[in-house]
C-alpha atoms as a PDB file:
ATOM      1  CA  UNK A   1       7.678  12.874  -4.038  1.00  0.00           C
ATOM      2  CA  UNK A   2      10.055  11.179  -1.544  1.00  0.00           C
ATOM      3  CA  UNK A   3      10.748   7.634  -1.502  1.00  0.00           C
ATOM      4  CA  UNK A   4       9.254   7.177   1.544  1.00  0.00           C
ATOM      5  CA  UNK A   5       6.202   8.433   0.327  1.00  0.00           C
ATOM      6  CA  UNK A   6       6.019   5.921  -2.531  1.00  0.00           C
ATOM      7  CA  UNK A   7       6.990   3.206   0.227  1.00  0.00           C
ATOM      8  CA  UNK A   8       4.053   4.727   2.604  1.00  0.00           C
ATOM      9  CA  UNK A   9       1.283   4.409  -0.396  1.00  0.00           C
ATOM     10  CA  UNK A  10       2.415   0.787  -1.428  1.00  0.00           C
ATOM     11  CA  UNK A  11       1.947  -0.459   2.078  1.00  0.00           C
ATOM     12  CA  UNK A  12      -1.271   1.342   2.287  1.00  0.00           C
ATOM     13  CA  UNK A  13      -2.150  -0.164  -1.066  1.00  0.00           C
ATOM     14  CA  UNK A  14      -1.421  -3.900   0.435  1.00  0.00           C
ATOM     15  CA  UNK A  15      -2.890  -3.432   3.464  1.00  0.00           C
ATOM     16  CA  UNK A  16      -5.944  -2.502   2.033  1.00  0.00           C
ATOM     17  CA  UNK A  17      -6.079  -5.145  -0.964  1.00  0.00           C
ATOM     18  CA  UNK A  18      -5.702  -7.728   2.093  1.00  0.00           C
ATOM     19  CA  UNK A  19      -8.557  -6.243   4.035  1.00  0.00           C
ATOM     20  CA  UNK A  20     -10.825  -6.512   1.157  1.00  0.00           C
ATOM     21  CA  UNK A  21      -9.930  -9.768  -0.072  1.00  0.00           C
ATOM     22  CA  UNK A  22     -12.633 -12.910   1.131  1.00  0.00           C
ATOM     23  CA  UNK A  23      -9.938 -13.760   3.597  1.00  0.00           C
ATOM     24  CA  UNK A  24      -9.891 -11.322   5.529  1.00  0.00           C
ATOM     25  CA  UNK A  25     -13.700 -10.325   5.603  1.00  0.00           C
ATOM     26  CA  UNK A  26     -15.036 -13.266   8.499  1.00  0.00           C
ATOM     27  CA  UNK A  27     -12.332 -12.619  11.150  1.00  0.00           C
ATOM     28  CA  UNK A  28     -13.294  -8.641  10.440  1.00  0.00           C
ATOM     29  CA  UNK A  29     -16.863  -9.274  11.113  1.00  0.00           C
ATOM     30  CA  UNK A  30     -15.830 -10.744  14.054  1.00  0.00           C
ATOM     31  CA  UNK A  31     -13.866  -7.873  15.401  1.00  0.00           C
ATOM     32  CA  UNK A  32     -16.855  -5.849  14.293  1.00  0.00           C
ATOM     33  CA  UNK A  33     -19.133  -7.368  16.344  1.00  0.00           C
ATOM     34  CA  UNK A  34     -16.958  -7.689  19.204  1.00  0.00           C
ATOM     35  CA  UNK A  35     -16.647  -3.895  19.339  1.00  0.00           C
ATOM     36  CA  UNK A  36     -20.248  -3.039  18.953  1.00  0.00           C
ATOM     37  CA  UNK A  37     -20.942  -5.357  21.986  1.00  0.00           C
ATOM     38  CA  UNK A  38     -18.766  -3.556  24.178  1.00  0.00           C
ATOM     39  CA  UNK A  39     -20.244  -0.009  22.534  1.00  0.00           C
ATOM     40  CA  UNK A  40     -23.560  -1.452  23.831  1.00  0.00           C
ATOM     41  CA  UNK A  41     -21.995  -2.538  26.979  1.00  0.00           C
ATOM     42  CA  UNK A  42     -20.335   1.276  27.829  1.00  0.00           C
ATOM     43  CA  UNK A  43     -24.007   2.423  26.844  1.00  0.00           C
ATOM     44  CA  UNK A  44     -25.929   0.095  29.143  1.00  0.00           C
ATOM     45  CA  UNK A  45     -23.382   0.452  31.817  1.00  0.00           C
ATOM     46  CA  UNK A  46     -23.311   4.255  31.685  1.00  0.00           C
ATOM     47  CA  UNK A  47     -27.571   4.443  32.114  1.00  0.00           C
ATOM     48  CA  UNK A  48     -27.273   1.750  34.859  1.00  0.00           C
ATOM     49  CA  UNK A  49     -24.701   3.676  36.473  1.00  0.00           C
ATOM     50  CA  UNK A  50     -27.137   6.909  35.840  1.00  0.00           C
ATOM     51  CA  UNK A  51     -30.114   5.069  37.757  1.00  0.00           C
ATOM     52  CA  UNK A  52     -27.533   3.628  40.333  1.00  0.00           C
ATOM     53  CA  UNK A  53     -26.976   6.795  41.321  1.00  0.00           C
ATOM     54  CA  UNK A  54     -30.261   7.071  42.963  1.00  0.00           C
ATOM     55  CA  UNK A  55     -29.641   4.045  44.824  1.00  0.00           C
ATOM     56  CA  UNK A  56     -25.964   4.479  45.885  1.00  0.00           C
ATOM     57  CA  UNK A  57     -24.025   2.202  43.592  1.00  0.00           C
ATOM     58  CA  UNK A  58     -21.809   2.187  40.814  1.00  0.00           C
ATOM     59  CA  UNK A  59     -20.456  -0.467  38.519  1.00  0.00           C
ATOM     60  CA  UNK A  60     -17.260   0.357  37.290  1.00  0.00           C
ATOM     61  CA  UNK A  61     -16.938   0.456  32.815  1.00  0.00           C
ATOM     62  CA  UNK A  62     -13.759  -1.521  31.699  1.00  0.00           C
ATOM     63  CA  UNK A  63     -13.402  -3.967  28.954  1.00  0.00           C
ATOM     64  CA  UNK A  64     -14.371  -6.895  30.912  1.00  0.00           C
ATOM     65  CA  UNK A  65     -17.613  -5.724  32.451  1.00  0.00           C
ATOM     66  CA  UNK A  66     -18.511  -4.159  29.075  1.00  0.00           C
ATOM     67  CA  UNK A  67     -18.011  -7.364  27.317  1.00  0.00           C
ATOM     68  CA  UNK A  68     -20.134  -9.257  29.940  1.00  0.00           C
ATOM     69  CA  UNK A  69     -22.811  -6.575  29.152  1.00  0.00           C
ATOM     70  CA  UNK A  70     -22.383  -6.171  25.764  1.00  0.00           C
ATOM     71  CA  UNK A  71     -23.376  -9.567  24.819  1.00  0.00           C
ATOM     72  CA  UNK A  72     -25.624 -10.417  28.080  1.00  0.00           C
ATOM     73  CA  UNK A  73     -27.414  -7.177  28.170  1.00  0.00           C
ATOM     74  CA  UNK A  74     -29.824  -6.805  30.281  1.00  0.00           C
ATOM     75  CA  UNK A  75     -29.443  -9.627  32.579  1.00  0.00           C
ATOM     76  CA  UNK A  76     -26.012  -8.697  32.763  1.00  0.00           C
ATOM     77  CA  UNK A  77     -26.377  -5.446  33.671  1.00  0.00           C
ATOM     78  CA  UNK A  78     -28.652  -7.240  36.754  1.00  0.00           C
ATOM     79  CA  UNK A  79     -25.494  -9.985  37.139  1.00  0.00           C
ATOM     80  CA  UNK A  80     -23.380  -7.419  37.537  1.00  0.00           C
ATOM     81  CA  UNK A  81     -25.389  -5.193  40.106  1.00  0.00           C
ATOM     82  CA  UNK A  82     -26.323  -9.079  42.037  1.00  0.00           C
ATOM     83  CA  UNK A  83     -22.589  -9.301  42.174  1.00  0.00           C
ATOM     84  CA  UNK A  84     -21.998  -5.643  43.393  1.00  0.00           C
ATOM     85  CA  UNK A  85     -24.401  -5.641  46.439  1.00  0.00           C
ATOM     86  CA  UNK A  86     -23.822  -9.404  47.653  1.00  0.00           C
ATOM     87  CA  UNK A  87     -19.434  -8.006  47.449  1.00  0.00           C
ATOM     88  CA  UNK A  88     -20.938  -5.038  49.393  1.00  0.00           C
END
C-alpha cells in the first residue's frame, strides 16, 4: 500500500472522528434540516408546477424559491404563484 493511501485513510479517519464527535452533531442537524426543506420545496414546487400547467403558469425550482417553499409550504407555494400572476 502506497503512502498516499495511508495518508487518504488517516484523513478519512479524522474527518469522520470530527463528524461524530458532540461538536459537530448540532450544526449537522442543521444542515440536515436545511436540505430536507428544500427536498420538500423541489417536491411541492414540481406538483404545483404539474397543476400550473393546466392553468398556464410555471414557477421556476432554484434554491431560493425552494427554500421559501420548503419551510413555508403551502402558503408559499400560494406566495409564490400571488407573486407570479400580479409580475404577469
Amino acid at each position: 500500500m502506497g503512502t498516499e493511501w495511508i495518508v487518504a485513510f488517516i484523513v478519512i479517519g479524522v474527518l469522520l472522528l470530527v463528524a461524530a464527535s458532540k461538536s459537530m452533531t448540532k450544526p449537522l442537524r442543521w444542515v440536515g434540516l436545511l436540505a430536507l426543506n428544500v427536498v420538500i420545496g423541489a417536491i411541492l414546487l414540481f406538483f404545483a408546477n404539474l397543476i400550473g400547467e393546466m392553468a398556464g403558469y410555471h414557477i421556476p425550482i432554484n434554491p431560493v424559491t425552494a427554500v421559501l417553499t420548503g419551510f413555508l409550504r403551502i402558503p408559499g407555494v400560494l406566495a409564490l404563484i400571488g407573486i407570479k400572476m400580479f409580475i404577469m
